[in-house]
Protein backbone atom coordinates (compact mmCIF):
# COMPACT_ATOMS: atom_id res chain seq x y z
CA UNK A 1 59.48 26.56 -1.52
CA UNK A 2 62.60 24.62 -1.32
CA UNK A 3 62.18 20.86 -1.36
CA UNK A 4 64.97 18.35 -1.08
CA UNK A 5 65.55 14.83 -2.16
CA UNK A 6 68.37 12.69 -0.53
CA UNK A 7 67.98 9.18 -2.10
CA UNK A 8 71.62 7.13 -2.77
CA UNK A 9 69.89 6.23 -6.09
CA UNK A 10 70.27 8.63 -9.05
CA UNK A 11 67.53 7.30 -11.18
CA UNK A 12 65.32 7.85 -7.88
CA UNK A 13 66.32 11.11 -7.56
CA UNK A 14 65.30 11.80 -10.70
CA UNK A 15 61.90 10.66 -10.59
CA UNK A 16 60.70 12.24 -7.64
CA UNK A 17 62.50 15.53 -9.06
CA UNK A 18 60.00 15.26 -12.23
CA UNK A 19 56.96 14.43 -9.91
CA UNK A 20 57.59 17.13 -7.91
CA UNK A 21 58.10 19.61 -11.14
CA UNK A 22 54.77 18.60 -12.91
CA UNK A 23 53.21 19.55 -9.71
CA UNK A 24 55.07 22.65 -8.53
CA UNK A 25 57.10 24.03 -11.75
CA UNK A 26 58.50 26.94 -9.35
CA UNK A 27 59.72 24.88 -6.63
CA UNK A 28 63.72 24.75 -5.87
CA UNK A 29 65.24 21.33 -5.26
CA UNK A 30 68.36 20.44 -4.04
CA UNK A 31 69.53 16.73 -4.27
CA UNK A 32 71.76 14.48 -2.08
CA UNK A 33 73.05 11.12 -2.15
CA UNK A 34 73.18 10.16 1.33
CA UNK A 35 72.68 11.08 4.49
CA UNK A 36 76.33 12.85 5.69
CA UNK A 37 75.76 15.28 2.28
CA UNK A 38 71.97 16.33 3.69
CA UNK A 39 73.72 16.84 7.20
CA UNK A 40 76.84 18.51 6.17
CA UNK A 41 75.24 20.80 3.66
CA UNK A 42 73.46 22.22 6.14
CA UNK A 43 70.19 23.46 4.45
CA UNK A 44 66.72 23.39 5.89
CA UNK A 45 64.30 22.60 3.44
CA UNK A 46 60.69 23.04 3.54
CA UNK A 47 59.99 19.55 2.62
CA UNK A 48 62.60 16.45 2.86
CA UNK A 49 62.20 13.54 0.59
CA UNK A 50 64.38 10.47 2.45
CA UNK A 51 65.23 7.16 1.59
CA UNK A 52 65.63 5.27 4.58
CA UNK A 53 67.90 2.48 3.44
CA UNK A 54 71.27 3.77 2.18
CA UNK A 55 74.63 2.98 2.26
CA UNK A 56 76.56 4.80 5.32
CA UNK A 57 74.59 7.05 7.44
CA UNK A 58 70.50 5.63 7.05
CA UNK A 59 67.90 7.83 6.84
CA UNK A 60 66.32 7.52 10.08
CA UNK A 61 69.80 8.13 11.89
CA UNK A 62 70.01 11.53 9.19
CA UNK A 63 66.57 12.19 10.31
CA UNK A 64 67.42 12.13 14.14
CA UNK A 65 70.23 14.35 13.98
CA UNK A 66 68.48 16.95 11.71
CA UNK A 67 65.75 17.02 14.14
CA UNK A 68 68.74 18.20 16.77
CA UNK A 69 68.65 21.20 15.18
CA UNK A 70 65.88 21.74 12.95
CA UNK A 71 62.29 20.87 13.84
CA UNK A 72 60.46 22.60 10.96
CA UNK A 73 61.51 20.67 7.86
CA UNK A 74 58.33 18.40 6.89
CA UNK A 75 59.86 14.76 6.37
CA UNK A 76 58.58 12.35 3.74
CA UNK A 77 60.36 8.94 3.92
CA UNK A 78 60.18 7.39 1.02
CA UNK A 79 61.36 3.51 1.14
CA UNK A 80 60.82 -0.21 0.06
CA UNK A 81 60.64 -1.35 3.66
CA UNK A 82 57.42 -1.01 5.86
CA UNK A 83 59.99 -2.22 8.88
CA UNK A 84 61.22 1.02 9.57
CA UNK A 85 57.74 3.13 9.68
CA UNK A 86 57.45 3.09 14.11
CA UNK A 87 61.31 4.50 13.98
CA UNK A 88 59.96 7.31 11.05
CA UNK A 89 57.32 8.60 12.96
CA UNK A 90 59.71 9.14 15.93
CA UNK A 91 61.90 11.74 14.39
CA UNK A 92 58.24 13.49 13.39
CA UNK A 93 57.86 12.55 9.89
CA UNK A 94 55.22 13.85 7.85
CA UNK A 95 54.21 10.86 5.66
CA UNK A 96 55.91 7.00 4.68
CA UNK A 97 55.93 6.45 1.24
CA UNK A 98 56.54 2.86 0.57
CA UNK A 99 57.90 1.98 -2.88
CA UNK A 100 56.38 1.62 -5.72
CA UNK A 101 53.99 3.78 -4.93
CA UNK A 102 51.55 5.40 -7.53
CA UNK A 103 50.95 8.84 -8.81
CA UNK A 104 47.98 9.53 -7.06
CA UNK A 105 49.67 8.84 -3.14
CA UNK A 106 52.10 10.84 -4.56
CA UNK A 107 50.58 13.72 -5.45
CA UNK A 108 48.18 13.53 -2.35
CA UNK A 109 50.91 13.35 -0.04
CA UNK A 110 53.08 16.42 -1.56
CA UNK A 111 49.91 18.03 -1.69
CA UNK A 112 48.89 18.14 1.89
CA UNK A 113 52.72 19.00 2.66
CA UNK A 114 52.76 22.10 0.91
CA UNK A 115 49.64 23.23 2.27
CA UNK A 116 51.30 22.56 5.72
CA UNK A 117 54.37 24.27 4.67
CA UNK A 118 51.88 27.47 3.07
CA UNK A 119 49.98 27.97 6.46
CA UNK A 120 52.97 27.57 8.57
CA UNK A 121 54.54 30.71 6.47
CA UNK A 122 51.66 32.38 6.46
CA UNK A 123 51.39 32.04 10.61
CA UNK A 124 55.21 33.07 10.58
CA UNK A 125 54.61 36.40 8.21
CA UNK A 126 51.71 37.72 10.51
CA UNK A 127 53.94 37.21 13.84
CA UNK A 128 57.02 39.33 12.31
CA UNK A 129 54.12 41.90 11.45
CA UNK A 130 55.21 44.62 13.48
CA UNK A 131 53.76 48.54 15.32
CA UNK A 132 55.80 51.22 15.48
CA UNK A 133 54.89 53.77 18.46
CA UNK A 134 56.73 56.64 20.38
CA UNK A 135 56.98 56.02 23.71
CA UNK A 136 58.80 58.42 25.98
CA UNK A 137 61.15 59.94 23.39
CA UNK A 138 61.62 57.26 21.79
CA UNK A 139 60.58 54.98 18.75
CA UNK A 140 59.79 51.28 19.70
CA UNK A 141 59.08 48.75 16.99
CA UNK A 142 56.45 46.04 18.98
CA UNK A 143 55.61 42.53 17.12
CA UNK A 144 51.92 41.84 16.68
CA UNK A 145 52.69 37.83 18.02
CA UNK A 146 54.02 40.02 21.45
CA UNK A 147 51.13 41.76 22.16
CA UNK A 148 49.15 40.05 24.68
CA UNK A 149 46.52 42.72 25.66
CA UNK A 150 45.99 46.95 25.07
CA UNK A 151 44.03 49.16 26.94
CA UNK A 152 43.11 52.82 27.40
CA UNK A 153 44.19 54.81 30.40
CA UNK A 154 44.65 58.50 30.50
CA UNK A 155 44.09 58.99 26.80
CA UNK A 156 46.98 56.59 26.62
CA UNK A 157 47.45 53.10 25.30
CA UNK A 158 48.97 50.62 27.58
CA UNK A 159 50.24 47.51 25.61
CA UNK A 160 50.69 44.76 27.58
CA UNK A 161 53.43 41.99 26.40
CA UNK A 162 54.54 38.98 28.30
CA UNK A 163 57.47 40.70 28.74
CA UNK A 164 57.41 44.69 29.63
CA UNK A 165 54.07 47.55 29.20
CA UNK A 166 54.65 50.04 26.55
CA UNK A 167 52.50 53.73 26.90
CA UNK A 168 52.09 55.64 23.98
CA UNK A 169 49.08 58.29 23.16
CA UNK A 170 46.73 56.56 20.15
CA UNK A 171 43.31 55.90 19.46
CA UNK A 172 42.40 52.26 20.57
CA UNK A 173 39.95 52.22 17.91
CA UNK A 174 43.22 53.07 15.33
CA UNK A 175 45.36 49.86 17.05
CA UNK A 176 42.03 47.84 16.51
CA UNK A 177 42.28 48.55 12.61
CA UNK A 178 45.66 47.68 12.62
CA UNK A 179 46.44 44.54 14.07
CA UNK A 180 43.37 42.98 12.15
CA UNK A 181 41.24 39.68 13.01
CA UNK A 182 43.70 38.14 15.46
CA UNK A 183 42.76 40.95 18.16
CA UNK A 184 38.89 41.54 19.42
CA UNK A 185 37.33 44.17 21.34
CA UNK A 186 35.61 42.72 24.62
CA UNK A 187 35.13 46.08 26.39
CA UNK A 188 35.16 49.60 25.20
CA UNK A 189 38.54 49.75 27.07
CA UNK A 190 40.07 46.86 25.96
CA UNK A 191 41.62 45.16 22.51
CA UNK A 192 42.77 41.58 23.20
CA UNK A 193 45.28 39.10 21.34
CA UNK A 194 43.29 35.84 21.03
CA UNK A 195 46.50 33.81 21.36
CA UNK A 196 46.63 34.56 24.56
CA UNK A 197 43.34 33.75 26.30
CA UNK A 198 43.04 30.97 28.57
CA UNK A 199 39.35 30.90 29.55
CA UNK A 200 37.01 33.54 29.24
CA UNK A 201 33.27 33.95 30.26
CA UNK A 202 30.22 36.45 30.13
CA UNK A 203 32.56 39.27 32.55
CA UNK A 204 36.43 38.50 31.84
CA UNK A 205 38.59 37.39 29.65
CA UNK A 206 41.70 35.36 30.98
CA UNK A 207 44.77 35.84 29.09
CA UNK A 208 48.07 34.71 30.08
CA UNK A 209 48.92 37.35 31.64
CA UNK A 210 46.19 39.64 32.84
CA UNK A 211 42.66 40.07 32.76
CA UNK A 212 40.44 42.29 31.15
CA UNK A 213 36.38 42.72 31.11
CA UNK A 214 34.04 41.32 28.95
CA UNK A 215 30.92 43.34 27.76
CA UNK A 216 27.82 41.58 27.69
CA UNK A 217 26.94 42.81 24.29
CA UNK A 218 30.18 41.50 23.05
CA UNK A 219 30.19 37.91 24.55
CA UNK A 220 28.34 36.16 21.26
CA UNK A 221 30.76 38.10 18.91
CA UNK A 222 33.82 37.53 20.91
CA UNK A 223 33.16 33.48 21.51
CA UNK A 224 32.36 33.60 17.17
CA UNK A 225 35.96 34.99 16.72
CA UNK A 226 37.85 32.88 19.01
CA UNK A 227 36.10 30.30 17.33
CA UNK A 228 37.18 31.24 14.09
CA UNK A 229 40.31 32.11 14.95
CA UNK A 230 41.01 28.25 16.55
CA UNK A 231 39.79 27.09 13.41
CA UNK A 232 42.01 28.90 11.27
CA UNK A 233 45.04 27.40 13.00
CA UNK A 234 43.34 23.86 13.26
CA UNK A 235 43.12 24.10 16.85
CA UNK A 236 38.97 23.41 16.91
């Protein structure tokens, strides 16, 4: 986890560097003393500690052209002025830290912004998870995240992606194994990706592209995992 701390204040700097520390021993930091360094360094940390209120560039003008071209970093401001939280929240910020603030916020906020940063790696590992199949001669490397439906046809899988189909010959019961929790089993003939479905009911499943059948026997198992699966990316 790389965090970074751009205060114009050394002694600042330093504090929040030993916060952070006692709380995360392993974490990288990088430091900068205003707002053209962060820019012109060019990093993109996992978390951004700001000051809002330097000399030069501020921190909500650095903040609004990092967002041109990097969305991810969570942003902390950290500041003695409440006037500037309505312009923080704009450029997406994470949290507003108003100085002095005590060990407790602290740690609360950097906390909940790790946990953020954890699941959001997590959610990026599993979509570079990858299958590798032969498909007419050749080898074809698929990403789990692209897979919007499979089915069976001809003793062949047909994997559907947003993009293109893909045939191969493989047990559908095999691809079910592999590609884990994220994919369910509504028919006998079919293995869907539960990021894609739009609506479902007791006969069919919706998906964004596509459609595919729903087994009765299925339907309380199937709304259970979608469930779960929501959940897991705080989306119910």
């Amino acid at each position: 986890m790389l965090i970074a701390i751009c205060d114009d204040e050394k002694e600042v700097r330093d504090l929040l560097a030993g916060k952070i520390k006692k709380l995360y021993p392993r974490a990288n930091l990088c430091f900068y003393a205003g707002g053209e360094e962060l820019l012109l360094a060019g990093e993109q940390p996992d978390i951004l500690f700001l000051d809002i209120q330097m000399p030069g560039m501020d921190g909500v003008e650095a903040a609004r052209r990092l967002r041109a071209f990097n969305e991810e970093t969570i942003l902390i401001f950290v500041t003695a002025a409440e006037s500037y939280v309505f312009q923080a929240f704009d450029v997406g910020a994470f949290h507003y830290l108003v100085k002095p603030f005590c060990d407790e916020k602290f740690e609360e906020v950097l906390r909940r912004a790790a946990d953020q940063c954890g699941e959001r790696n997590s959610r990026r590992q599993e979509q570079e998870k990858s299958l590798l199949v032969k498909s007419g001669g050749s080898h074809m490397r698929i990403l789990y995240g692209d897979i919007v439906y499979a089915e069976v046809f001809n003793r062949k899988i047909i994997l559907h992606t947003l993009k293109e189909e893909i045939e191969y010959y493989g047990k559908i019961t095999d691809l079910e194994k592999e590609l884990g929790e994220d994919f369910f089993r509504p028919h006998r003939s079919y293995l869907i990706h539960f990021k894609y479905v739009v609506k479902y009911d007791s006969s069919t499943v919706f998906l964004e592209k596509g459609q595919t059948l729903m087994s009765k026997k299925n339907y309380p198992e199937f709304v259970k995992g979608y469930l779960r699966y929501n959940r897991k990316r705080g989306l119910g």
